[in-house]
Protein backbone atom coordinates (compact mmCIF):
# COMPACT_ATOMS: atom_id res chain seq x y z
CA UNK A 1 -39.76 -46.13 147.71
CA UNK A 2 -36.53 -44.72 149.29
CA UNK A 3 -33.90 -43.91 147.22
CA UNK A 4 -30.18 -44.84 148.68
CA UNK A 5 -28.26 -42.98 145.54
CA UNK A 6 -26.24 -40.26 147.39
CA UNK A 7 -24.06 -37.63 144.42
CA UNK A 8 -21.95 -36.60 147.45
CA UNK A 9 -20.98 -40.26 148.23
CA UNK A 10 -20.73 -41.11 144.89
CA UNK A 11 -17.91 -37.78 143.95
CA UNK A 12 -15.64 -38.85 147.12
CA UNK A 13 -15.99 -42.74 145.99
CA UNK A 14 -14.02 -42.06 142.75
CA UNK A 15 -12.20 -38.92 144.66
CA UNK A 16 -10.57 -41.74 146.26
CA UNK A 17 -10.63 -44.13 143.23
CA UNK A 18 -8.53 -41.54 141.46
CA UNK A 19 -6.16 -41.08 144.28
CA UNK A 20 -5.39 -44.52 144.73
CA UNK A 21 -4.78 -45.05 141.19
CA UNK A 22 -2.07 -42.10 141.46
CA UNK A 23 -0.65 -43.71 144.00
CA UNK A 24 -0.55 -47.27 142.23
CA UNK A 25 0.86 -45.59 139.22
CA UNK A 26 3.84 -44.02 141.21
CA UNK A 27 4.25 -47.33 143.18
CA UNK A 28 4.89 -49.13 139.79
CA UNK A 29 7.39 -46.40 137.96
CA UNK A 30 9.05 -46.47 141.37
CA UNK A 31 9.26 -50.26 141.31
CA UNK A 32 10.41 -50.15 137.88
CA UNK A 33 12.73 -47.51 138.24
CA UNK A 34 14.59 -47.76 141.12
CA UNK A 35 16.70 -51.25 140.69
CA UNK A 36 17.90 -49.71 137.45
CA UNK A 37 19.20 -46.44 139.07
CA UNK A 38 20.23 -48.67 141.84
CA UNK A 39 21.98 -50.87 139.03
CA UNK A 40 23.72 -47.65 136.96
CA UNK A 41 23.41 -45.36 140.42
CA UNK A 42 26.76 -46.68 142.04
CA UNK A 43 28.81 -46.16 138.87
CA UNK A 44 27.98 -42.46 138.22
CA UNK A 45 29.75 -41.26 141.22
CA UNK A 46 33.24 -42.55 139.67
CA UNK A 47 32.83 -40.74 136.02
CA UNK A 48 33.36 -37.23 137.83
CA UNK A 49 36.75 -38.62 138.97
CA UNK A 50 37.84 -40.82 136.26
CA UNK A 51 37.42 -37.66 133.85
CA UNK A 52 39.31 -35.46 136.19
CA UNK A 53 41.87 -37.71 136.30
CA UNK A 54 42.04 -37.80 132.63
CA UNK A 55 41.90 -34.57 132.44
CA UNK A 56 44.37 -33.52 134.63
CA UNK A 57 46.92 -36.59 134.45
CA UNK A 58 47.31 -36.38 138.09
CA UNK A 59 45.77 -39.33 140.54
CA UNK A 60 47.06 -38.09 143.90
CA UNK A 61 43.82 -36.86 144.94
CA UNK A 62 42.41 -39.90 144.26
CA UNK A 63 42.88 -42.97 147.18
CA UNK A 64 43.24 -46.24 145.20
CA UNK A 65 42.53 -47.82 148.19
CA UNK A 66 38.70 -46.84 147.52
CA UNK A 67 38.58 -49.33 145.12
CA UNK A 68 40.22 -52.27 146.95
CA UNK A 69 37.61 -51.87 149.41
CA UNK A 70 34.63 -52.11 146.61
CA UNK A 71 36.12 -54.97 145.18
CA UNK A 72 36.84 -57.36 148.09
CA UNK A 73 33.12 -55.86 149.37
CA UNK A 74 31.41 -56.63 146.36
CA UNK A 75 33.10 -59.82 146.04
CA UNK A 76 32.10 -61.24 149.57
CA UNK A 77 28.71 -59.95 148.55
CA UNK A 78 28.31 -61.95 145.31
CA UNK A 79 29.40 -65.11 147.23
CA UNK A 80 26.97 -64.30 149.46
CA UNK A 81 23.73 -64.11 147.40
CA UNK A 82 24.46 -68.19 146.42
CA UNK A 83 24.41 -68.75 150.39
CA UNK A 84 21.23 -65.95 151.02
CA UNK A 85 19.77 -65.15 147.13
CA UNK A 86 18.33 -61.34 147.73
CA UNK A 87 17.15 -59.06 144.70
CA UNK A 88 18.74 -60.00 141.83
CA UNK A 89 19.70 -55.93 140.83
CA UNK A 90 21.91 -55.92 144.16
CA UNK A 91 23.72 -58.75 142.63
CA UNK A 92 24.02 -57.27 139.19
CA UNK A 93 25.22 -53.90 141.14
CA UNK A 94 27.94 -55.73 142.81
CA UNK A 95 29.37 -57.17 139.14
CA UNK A 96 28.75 -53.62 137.19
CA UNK A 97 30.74 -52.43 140.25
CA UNK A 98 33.45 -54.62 140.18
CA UNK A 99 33.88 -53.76 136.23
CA UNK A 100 33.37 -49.73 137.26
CA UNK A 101 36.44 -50.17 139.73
CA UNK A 102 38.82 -52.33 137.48
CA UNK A 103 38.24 -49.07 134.92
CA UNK A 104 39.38 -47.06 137.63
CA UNK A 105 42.47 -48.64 138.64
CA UNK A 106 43.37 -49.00 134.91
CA UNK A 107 43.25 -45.15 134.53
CA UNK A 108 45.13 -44.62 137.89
CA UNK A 109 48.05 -47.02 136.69
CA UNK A 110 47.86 -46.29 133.15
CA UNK A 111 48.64 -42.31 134.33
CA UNK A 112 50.87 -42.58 137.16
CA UNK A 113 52.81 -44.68 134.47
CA UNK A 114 52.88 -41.81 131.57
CA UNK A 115 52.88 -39.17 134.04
CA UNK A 116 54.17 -39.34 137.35
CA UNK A 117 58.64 -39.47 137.92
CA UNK A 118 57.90 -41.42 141.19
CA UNK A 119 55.85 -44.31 140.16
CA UNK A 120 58.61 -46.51 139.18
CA UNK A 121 61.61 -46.58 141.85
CA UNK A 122 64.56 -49.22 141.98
CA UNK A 123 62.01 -51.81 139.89
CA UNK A 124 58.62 -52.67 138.64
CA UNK A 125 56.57 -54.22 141.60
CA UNK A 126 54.13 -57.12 140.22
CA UNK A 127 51.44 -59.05 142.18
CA UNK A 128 53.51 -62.53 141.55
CA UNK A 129 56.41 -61.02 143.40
CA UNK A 130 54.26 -61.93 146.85
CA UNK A 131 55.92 -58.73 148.15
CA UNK A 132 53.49 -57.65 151.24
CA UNK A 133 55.38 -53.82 151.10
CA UNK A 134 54.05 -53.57 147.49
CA UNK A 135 50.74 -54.94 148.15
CA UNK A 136 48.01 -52.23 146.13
CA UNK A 137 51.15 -50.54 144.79
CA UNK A 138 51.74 -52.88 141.43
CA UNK A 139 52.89 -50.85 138.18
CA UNK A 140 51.11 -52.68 135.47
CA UNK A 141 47.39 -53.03 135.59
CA UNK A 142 47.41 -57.46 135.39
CA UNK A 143 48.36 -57.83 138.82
CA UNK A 144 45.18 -56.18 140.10
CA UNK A 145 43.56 -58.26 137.89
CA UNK A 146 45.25 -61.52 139.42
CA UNK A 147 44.69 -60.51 142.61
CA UNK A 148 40.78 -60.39 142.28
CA UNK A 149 40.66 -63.59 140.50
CA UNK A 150 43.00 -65.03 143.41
CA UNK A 151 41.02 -63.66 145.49
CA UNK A 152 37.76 -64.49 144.03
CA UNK A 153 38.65 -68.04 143.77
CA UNK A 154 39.85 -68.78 147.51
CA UNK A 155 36.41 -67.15 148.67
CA UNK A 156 34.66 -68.76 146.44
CA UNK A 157 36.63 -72.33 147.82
CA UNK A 158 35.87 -71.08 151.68
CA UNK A 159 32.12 -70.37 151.21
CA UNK A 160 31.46 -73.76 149.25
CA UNK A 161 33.13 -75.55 152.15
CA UNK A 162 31.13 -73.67 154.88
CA UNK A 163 27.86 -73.08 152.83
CA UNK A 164 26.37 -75.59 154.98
CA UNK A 165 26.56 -73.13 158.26
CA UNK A 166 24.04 -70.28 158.42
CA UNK A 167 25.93 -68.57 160.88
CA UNK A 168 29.26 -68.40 158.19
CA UNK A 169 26.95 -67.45 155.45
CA UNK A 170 25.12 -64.05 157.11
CA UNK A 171 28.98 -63.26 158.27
CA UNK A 172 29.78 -63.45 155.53
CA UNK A 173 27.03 -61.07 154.07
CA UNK A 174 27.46 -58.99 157.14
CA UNK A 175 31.42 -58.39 156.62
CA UNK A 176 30.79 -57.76 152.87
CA UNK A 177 28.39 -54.54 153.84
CA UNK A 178 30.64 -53.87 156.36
CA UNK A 179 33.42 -53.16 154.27
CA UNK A 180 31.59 -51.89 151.53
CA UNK A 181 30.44 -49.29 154.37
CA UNK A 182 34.14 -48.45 155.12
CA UNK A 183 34.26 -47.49 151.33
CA UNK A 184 35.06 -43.90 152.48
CA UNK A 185 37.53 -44.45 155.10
CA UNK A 186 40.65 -44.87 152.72
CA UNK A 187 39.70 -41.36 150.99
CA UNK A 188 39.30 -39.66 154.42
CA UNK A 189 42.05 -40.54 155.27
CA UNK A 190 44.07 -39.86 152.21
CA UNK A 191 42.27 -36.18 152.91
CA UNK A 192 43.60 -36.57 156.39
CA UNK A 193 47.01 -36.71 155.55
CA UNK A 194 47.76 -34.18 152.98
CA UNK A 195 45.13 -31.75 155.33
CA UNK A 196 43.39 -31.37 151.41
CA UNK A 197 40.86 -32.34 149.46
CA UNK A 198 42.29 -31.23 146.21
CA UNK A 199 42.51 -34.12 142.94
CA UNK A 200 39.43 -35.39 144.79
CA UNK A 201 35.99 -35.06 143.08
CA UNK A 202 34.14 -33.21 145.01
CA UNK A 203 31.19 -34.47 142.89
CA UNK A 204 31.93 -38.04 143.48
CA UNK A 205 31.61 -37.41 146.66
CA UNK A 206 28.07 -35.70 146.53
CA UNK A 207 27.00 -38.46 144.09
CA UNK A 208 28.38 -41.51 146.74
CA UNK A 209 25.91 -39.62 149.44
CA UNK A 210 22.89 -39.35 147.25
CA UNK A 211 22.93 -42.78 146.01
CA UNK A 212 24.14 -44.13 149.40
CA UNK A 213 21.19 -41.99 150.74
CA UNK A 214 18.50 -43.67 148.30
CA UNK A 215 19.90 -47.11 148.47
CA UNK A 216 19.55 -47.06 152.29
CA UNK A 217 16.17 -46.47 151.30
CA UNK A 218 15.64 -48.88 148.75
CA UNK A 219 16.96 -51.27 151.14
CA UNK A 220 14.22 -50.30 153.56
CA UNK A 221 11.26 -50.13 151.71
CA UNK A 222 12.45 -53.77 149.89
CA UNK A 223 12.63 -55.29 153.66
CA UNK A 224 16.47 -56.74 152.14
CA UNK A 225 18.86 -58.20 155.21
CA UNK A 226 19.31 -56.12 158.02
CA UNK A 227 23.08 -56.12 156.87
CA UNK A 228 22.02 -53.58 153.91
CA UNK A 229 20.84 -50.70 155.47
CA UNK A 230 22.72 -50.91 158.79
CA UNK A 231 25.66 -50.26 156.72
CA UNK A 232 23.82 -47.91 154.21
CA UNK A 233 23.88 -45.29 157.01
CA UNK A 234 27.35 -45.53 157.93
CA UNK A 235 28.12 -44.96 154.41
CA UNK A 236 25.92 -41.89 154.90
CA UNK A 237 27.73 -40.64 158.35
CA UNK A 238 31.71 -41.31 156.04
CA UNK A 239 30.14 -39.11 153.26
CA UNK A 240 28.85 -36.22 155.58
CA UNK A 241 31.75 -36.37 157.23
CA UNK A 242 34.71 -36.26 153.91
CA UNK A 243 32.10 -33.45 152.83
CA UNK A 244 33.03 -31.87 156.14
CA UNK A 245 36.84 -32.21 155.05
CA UNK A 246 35.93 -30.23 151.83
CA UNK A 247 34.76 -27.44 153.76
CA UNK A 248 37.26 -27.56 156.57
CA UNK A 249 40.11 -27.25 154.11
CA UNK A 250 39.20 -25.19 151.95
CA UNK A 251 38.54 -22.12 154.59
């Protein structure tokens, strides 16, 4: 009687077993893992620069204009997710982002109002005073506040109104990433301007292009909208490229 039992067969059979296991294992922790550091990721970049700021009671390294851009992006994108749902831990990112940059702009205006001579000119300039020169440049922290409730509110009016057209809806997702992706533009060009990087957080900057880097990924790998990681790598290119301003003037 012939005998099909084969010890060679049989060590490569669990060889593999073993292997595939491993890779099941790493496939879960990453699974598990990565919509909380894609969650707490995007607000880690901003603690390098809020403590500096703190530290140093001076914001003019600091473009405040950074965090218009995450709030009107993040906005748009929550509105979005009741036209398109995606994951549910980019829609948490977008509110724990929204908190992370209301924080910031209450440190910025809380110390250019201690510490800076300049801040306040001829008068206080208030969001109900409608004044388009003063628009992002209010002294007292509530009128950024109104503004994102203002704002939040007409968007939310438009989208109901429109939710009905699919092409509305993914423009609006699209113009959410998009600005979201110009995140860096404001700080470049801040950079730009004074030809110097200095106030800036150079580690905010590293941290924007290693999570920008990983939630490209993420986006990948999670087959989310197109709209994600198109605009994941031009966050990526803005990063390399106020990373490139570090270098350039500081030689």
């Amino acid at each position: 009687m012939r005998s099909d039992y084969n010890p060679l067969l049989v060590t490569v059979s669990l060889s593999s077993s073993a292997q595939l296991s491993a890779v099941d294992m790493i496939t879960s922790v990453f699974q598990w893992l990565a919509p909380v550091l894609l969650v707490g990721g995007g607000v880690v970049p901003y603690v390098p620069q809020y403590l500096q700021i703190k530290r140093t009671r001076n914001v003019e390294g600091f473009s405040l204009y950074v965090c218009l851009t995450l709030l009107i992006a993040n906005t748009l994108r929550i509105l979005f997710w009741f036209g398109h749902p995606f994951e549910l831990p980019l829609l948490i990112q977008s509110i724990v982002m929204n908190v992370t940059m209301l924080a910031m702009v209450h440190v910025y205006v809380e110390t250019k109002n201690r510490y800076s001579n300049d801040f306040f000119t001829s008068r206080q300039m208030t969001f109900i005073d409608f004044d388009m020169d003063n628009f992002w440049k209010w002294t007292d922290f509530i009128s950024y506040v109104q503004f994102v409730i203002v704002f939040t509110m007409a968007g939310a009016a438009i989208a109901y109104l429109f939710s009905g057209s699919s092409m509305f809806v993914e423009g609006l997702g699209f113009s959410a990433l998009c600005i979201e992706a110009m995140l860096g533009v404001p700080q470049f060009y801040h950079n730009l301007q004074n030809k110097s990087t200095e106030g800036m957080s150079v580690k905010m900057v590293i941290l924007w292009t290693f999570g920008d880097v990983f939630k490209t990924l993420y986006f990948v790998v999670r087959n989310a909208p197109y709209q994600f990681w198109v605009c994941g790598m031009l966050q990526i290119s803005l990063d390399t490229a106020i990373l490139g301003q570090v270098f350039l003037y500081r030689v």
